[in-house]
C-alpha atoms as a PDB file:
ATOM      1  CA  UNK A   1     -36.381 -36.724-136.476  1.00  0.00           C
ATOM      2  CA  UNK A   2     -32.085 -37.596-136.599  1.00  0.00           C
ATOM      3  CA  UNK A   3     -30.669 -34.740-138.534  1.00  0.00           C
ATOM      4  CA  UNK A   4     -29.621 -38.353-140.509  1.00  0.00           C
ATOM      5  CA  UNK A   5     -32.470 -38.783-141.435  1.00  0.00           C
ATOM      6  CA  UNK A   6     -33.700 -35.302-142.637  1.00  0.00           C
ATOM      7  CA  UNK A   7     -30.526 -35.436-144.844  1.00  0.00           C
ATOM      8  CA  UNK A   8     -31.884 -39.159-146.253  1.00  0.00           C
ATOM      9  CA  UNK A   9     -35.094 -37.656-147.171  1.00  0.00           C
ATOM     10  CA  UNK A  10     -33.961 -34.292-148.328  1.00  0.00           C
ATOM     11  CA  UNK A  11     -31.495 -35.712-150.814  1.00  0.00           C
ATOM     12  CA  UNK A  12     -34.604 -38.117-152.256  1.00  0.00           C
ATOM     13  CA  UNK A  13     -36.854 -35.726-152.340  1.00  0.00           C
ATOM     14  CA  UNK A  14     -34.621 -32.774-153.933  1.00  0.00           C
ATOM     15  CA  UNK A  15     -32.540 -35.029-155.943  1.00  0.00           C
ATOM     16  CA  UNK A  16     -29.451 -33.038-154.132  1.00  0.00           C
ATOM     17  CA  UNK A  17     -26.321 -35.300-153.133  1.00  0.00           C
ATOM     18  CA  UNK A  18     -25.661 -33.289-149.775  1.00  0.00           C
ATOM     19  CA  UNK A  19     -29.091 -34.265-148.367  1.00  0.00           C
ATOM     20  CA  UNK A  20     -30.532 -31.344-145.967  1.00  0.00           C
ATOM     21  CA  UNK A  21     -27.648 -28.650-146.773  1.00  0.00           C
ATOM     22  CA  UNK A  22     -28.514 -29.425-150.370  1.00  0.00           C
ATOM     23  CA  UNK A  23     -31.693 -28.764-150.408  1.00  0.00           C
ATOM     24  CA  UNK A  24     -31.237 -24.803-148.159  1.00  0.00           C
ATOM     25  CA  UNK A  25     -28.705 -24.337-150.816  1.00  0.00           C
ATOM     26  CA  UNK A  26     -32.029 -24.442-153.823  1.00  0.00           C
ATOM     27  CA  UNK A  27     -30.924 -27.832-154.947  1.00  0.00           C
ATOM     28  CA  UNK A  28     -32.724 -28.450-158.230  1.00  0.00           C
ATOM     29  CA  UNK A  29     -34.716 -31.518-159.628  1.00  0.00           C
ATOM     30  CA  UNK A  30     -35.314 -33.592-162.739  1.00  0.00           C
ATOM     31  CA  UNK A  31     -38.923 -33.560-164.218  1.00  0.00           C
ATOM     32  CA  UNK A  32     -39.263 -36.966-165.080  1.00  0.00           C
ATOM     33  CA  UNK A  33     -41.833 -39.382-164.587  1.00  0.00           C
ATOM     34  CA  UNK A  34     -39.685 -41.765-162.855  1.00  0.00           C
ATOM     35  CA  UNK A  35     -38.691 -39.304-160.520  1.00  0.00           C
ATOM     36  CA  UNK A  36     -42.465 -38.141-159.483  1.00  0.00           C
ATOM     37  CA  UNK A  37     -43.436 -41.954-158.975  1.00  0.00           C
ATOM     38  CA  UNK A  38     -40.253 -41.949-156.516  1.00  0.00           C
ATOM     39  CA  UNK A  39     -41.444 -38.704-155.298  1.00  0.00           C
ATOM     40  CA  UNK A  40     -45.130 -40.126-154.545  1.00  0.00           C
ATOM     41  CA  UNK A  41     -44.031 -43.418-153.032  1.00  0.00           C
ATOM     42  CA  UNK A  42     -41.472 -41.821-150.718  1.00  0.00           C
ATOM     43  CA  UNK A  43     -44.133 -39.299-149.521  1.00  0.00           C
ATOM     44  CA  UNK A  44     -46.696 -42.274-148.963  1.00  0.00           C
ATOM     45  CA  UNK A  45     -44.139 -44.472-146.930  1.00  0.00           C
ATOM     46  CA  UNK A  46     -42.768 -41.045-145.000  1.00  0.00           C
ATOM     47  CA  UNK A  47     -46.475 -40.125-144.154  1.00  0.00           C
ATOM     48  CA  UNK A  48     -47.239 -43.843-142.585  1.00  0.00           C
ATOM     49  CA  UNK A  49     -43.994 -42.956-140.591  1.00  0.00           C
ATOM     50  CA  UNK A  50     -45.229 -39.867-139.369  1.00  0.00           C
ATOM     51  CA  UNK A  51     -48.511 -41.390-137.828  1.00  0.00           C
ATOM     52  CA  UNK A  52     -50.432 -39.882-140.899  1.00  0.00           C
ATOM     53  CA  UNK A  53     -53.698 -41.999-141.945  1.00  0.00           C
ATOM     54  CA  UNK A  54     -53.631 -42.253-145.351  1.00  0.00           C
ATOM     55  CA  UNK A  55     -56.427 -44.979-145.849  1.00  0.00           C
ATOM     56  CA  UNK A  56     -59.269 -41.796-146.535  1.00  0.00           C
ATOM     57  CA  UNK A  57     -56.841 -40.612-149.183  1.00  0.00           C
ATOM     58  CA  UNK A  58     -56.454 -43.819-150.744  1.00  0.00           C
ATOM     59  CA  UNK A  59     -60.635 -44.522-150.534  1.00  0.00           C
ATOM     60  CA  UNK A  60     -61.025 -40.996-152.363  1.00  0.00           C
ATOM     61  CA  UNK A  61     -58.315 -42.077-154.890  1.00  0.00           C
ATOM     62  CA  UNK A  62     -60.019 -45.348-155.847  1.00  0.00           C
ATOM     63  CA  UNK A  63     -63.506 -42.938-155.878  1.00  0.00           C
ATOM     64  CA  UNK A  64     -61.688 -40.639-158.302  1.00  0.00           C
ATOM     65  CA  UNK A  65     -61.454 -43.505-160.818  1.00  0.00           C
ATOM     66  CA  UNK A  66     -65.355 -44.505-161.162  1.00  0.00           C
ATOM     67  CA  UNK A  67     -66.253 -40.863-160.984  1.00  0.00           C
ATOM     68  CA  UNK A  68     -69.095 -39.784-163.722  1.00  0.00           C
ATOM     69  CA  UNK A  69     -69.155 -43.347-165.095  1.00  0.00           C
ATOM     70  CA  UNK A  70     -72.612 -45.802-165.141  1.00  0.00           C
ATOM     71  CA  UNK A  71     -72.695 -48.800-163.476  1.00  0.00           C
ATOM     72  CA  UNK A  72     -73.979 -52.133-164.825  1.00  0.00           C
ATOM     73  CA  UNK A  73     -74.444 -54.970-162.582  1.00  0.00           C
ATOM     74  CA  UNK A  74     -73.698 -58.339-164.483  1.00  0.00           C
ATOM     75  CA  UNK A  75     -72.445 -62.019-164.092  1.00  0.00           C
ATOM     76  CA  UNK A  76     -68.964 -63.215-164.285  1.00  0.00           C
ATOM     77  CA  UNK A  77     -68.731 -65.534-167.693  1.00  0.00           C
ATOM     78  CA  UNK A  78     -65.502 -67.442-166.521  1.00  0.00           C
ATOM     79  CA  UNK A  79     -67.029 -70.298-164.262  1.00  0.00           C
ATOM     80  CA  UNK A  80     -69.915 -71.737-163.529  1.00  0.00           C
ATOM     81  CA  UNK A  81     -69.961 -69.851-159.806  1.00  0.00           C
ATOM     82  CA  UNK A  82     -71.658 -67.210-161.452  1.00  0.00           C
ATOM     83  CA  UNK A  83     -69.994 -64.239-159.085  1.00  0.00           C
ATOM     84  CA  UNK A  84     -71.855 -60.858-159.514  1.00  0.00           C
ATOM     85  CA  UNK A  85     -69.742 -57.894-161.150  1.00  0.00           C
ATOM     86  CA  UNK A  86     -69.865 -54.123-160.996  1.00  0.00           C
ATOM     87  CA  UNK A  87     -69.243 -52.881-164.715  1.00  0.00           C
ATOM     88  CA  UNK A  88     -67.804 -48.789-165.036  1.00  0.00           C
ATOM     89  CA  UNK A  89     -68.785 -47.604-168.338  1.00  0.00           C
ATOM     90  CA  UNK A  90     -68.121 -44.054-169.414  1.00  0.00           C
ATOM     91  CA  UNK A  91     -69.182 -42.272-172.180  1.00  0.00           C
ATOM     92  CA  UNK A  92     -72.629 -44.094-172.735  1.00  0.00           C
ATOM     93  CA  UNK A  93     -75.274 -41.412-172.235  1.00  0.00           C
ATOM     94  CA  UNK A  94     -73.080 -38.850-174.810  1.00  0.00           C
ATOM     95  CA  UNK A  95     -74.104 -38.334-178.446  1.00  0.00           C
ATOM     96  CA  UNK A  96     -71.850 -40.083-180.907  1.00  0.00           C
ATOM     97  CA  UNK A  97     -68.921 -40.840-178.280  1.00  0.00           C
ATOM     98  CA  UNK A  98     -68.590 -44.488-178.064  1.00  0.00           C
ATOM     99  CA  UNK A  99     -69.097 -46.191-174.866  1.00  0.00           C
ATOM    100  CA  UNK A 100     -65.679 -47.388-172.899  1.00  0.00           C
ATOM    101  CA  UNK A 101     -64.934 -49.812-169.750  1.00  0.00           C
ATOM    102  CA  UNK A 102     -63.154 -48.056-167.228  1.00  0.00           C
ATOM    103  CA  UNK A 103     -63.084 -50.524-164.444  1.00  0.00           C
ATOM    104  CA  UNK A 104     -64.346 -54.153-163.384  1.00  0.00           C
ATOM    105  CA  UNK A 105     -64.845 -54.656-159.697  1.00  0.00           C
ATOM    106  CA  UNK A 106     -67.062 -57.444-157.613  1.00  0.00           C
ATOM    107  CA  UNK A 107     -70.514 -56.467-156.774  1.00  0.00           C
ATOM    108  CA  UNK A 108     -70.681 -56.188-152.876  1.00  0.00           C
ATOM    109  CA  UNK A 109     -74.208 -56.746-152.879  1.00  0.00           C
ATOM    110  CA  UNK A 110     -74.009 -59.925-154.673  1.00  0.00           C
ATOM    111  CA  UNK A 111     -75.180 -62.892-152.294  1.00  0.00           C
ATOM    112  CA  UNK A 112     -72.194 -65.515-154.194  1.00  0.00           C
ATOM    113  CA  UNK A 113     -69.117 -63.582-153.918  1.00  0.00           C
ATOM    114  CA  UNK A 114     -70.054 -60.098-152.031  1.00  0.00           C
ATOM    115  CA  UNK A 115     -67.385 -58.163-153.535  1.00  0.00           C
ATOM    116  CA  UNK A 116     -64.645 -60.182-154.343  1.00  0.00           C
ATOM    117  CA  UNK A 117     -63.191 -61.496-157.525  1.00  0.00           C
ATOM    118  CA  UNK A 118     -60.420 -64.645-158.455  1.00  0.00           C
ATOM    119  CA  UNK A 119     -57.371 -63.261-160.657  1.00  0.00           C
ATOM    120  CA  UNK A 120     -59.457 -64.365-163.656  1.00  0.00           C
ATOM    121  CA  UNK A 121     -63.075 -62.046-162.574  1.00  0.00           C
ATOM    122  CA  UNK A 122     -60.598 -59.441-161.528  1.00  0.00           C
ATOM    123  CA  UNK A 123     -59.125 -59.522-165.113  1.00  0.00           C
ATOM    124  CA  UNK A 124     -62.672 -59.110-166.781  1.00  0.00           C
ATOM    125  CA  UNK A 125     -61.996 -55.629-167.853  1.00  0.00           C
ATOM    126  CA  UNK A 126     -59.323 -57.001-170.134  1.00  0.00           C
ATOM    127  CA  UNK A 127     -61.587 -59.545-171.530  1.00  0.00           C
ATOM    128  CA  UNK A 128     -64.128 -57.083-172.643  1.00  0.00           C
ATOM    129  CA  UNK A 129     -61.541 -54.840-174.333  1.00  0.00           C
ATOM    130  CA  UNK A 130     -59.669 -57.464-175.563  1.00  0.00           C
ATOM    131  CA  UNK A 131     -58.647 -56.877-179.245  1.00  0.00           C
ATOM    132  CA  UNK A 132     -58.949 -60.235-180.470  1.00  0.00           C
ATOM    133  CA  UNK A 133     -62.355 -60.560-178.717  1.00  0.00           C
ATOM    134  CA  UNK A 134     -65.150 -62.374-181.256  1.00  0.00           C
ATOM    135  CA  UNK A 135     -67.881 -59.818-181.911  1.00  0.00           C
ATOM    136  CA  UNK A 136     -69.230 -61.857-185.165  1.00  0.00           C
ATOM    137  CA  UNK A 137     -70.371 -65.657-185.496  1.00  0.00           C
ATOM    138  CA  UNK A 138     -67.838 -67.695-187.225  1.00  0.00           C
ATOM    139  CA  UNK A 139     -67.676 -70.458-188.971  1.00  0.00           C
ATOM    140  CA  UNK A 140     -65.307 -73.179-190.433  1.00  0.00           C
ATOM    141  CA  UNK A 141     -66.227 -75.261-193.810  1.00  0.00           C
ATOM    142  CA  UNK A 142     -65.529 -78.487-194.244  1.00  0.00           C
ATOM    143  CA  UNK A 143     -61.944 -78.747-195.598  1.00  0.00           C
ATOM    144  CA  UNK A 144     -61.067 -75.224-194.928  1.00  0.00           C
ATOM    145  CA  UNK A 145     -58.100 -74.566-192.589  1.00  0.00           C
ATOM    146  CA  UNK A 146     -59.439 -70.921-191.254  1.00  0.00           C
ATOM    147  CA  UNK A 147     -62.487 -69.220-190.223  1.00  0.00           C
ATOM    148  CA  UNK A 148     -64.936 -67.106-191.386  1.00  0.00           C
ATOM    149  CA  UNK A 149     -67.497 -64.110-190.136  1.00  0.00           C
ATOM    150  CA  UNK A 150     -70.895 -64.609-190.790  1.00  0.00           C
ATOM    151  CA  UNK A 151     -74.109 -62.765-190.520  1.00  0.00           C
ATOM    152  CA  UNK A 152     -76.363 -63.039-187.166  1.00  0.00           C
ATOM    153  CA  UNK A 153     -79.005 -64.181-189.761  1.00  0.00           C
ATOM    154  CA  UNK A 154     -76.915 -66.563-191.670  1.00  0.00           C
ATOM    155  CA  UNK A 155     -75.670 -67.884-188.912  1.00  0.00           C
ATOM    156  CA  UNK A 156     -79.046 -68.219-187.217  1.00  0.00           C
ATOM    157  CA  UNK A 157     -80.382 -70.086-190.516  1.00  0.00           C
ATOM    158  CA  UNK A 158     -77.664 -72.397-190.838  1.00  0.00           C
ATOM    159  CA  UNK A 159     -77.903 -73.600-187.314  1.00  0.00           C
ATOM    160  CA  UNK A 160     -81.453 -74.193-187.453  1.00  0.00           C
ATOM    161  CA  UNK A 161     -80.769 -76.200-191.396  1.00  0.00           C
ATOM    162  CA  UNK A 162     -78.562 -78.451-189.567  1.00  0.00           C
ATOM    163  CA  UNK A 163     -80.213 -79.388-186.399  1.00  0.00           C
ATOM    164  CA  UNK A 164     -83.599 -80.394-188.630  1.00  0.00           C
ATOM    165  CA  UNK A 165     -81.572 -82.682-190.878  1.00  0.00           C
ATOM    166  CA  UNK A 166     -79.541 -84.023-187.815  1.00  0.00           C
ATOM    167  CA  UNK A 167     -82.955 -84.481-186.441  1.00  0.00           C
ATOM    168  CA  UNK A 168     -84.732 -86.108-189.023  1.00  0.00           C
ATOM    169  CA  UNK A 169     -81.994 -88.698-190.037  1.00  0.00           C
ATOM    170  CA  UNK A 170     -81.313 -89.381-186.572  1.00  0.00           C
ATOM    171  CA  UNK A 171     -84.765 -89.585-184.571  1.00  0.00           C
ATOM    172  CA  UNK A 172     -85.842 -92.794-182.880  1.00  0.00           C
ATOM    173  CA  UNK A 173     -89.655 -92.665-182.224  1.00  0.00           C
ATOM    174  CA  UNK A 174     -89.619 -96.462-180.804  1.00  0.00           C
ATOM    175  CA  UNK A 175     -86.512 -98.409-178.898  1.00  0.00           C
ATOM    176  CA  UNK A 176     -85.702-102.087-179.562  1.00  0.00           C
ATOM    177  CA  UNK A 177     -88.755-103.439-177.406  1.00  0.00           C
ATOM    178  CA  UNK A 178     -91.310-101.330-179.667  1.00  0.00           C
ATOM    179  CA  UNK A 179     -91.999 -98.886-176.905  1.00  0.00           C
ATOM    180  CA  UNK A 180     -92.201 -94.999-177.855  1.00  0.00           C
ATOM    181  CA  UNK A 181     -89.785 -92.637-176.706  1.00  0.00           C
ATOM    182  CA  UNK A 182     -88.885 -90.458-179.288  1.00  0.00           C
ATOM    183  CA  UNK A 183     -85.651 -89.200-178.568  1.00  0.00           C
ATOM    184  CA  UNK A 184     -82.870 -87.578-180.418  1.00  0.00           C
ATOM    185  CA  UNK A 185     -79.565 -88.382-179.258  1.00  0.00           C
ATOM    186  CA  UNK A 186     -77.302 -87.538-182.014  1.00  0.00           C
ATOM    187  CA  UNK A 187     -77.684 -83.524-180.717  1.00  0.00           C
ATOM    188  CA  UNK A 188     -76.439 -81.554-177.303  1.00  0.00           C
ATOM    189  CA  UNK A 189     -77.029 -78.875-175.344  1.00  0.00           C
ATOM    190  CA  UNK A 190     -75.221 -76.979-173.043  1.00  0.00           C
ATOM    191  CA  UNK A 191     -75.722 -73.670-171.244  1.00  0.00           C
ATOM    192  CA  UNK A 192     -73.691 -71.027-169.892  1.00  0.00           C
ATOM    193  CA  UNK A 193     -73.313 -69.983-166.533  1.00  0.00           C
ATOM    194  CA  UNK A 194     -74.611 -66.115-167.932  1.00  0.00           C
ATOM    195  CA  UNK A 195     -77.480 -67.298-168.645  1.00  0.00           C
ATOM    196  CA  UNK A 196     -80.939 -65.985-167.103  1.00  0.00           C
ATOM    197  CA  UNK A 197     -83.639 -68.563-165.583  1.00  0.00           C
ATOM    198  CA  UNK A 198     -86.092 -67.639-168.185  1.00  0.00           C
ATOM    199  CA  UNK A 199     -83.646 -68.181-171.039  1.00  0.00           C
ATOM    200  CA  UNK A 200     -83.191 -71.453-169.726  1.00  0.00           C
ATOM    201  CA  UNK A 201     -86.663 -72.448-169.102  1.00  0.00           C
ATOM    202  CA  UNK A 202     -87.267 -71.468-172.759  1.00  0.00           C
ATOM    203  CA  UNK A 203     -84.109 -73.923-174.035  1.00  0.00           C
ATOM    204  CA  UNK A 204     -85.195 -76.606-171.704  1.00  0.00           C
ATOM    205  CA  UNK A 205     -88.771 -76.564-173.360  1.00  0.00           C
ATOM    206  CA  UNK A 206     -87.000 -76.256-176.679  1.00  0.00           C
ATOM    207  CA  UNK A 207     -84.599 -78.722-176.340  1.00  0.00           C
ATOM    208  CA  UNK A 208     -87.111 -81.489-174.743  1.00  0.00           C
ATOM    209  CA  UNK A 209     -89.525 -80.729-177.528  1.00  0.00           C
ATOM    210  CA  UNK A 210     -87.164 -82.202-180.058  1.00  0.00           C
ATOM    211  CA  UNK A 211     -86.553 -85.062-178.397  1.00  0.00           C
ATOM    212  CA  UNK A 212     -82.967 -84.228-177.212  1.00  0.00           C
ATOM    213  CA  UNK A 213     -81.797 -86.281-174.206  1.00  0.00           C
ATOM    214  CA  UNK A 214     -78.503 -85.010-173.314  1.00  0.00           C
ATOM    215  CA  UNK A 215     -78.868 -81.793-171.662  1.00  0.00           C
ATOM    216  CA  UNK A 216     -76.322 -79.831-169.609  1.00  0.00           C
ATOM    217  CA  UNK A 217     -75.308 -76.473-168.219  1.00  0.00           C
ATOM    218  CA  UNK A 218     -72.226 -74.782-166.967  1.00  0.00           C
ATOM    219  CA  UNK A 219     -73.150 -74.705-163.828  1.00  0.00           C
ATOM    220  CA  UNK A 220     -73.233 -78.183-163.020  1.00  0.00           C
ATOM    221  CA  UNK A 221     -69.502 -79.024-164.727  1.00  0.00           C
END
């Protein structure tokens, strides 16, 4: 390597203004964070100079992160593509530590998207640690101007109030010919992309059992 050179990398490396002779003389360096970062990345670029193979090094790197954490396989929410995700949880099989997200990634084994991710199913993780994230049913009263948690059970009971007195003040058991066809078409349904086969063979039966006509899911919008 040019003695030019040597003097380039000596005076980044050693933080020393007279580059090689600097850094014979015991040149000294700041600690700081900024510095190591410059440190790293200068090494990285030098090595890929050098004919070094740094790929294995960056593999174990990205192994280092998942290490000791559980895996969950689950469904992208955003779209109705349904792409397959690897969840990193740590923390879950400890007494009284609460469990944490670590990393999102695609699920290679997924027959949709086989590993890969948009910007939006590569930004899960954020979406599942998201601070303003609902965790509660809400709901908003007629006339208010905010909303408000509710119970699981409250919530469960009004819904079920209101879709039996939608129902019954809005069912037509005969059309304008006389024919039955009881049908309900003040109420609709829509399912999310999340959702497993059997769930949806239950709210199909569900739904069609009151009558409801308009029926939908995610994956068809």
């Amino acid at each position: 390597m040019p003695e030019s050179s040597i003097d380039f990398w000596a005076s980044e490396l050693f933080g020393t203004q007279n580059g090689a002779a600097g850094a014979k003389r015991g040149g000294t360096m700041d600690g700081s964070r900024r510095d190591f970062l410059k440190v790293a990345a200068l090494g990285g670029t030098a090595g890929s100079w050098l004919g070094f193979d740094l790929r294995p090094a960056y593999a174990q790197l990205s192994q280092l992160k998942i290490a000791r954490a559980s895996e969950t396989r689950s469904t992208c929410p955003y779209c109705s593509v349904s792409c397959g995700v690897v969840i990193y949880t740590i923390g879950d099989k400890a007494k009284n530590v609460t469990p944490q997200v670590i990393h999102v990634e695609g699920d290679p084994d997924h027959p949709i998207n086989r590993g890969t991710l948009c910007p939006k199913g590569a930004s899960l993780q954020q979406d599942i640690l998201n601070p303003r994230r609902l965790l509660k049913p809400q709901v908003r009263r007629p006339g208010s101007d905010h909303w408000e948690d509710i119970a699981w059970d409250q919530a469960i009971d009004e819904i079920g109030r209101w879709v039996k007195k939608t129902r019954d003040a809005t069912f037509i058991d005969r059309d304008a010919q006389g024919r039955t066809v009881n049908r309900c078409e003040s109420i609709g349904w829509i399912g999310g992309c999340t959702d497993t086969n059997e769930f949806n063979y239950l709210a199909g039966k569900a739904m069609r059992s009151l009558g409801v006509c308009y029926i939908e899911t995610q994956a068809r919008v």
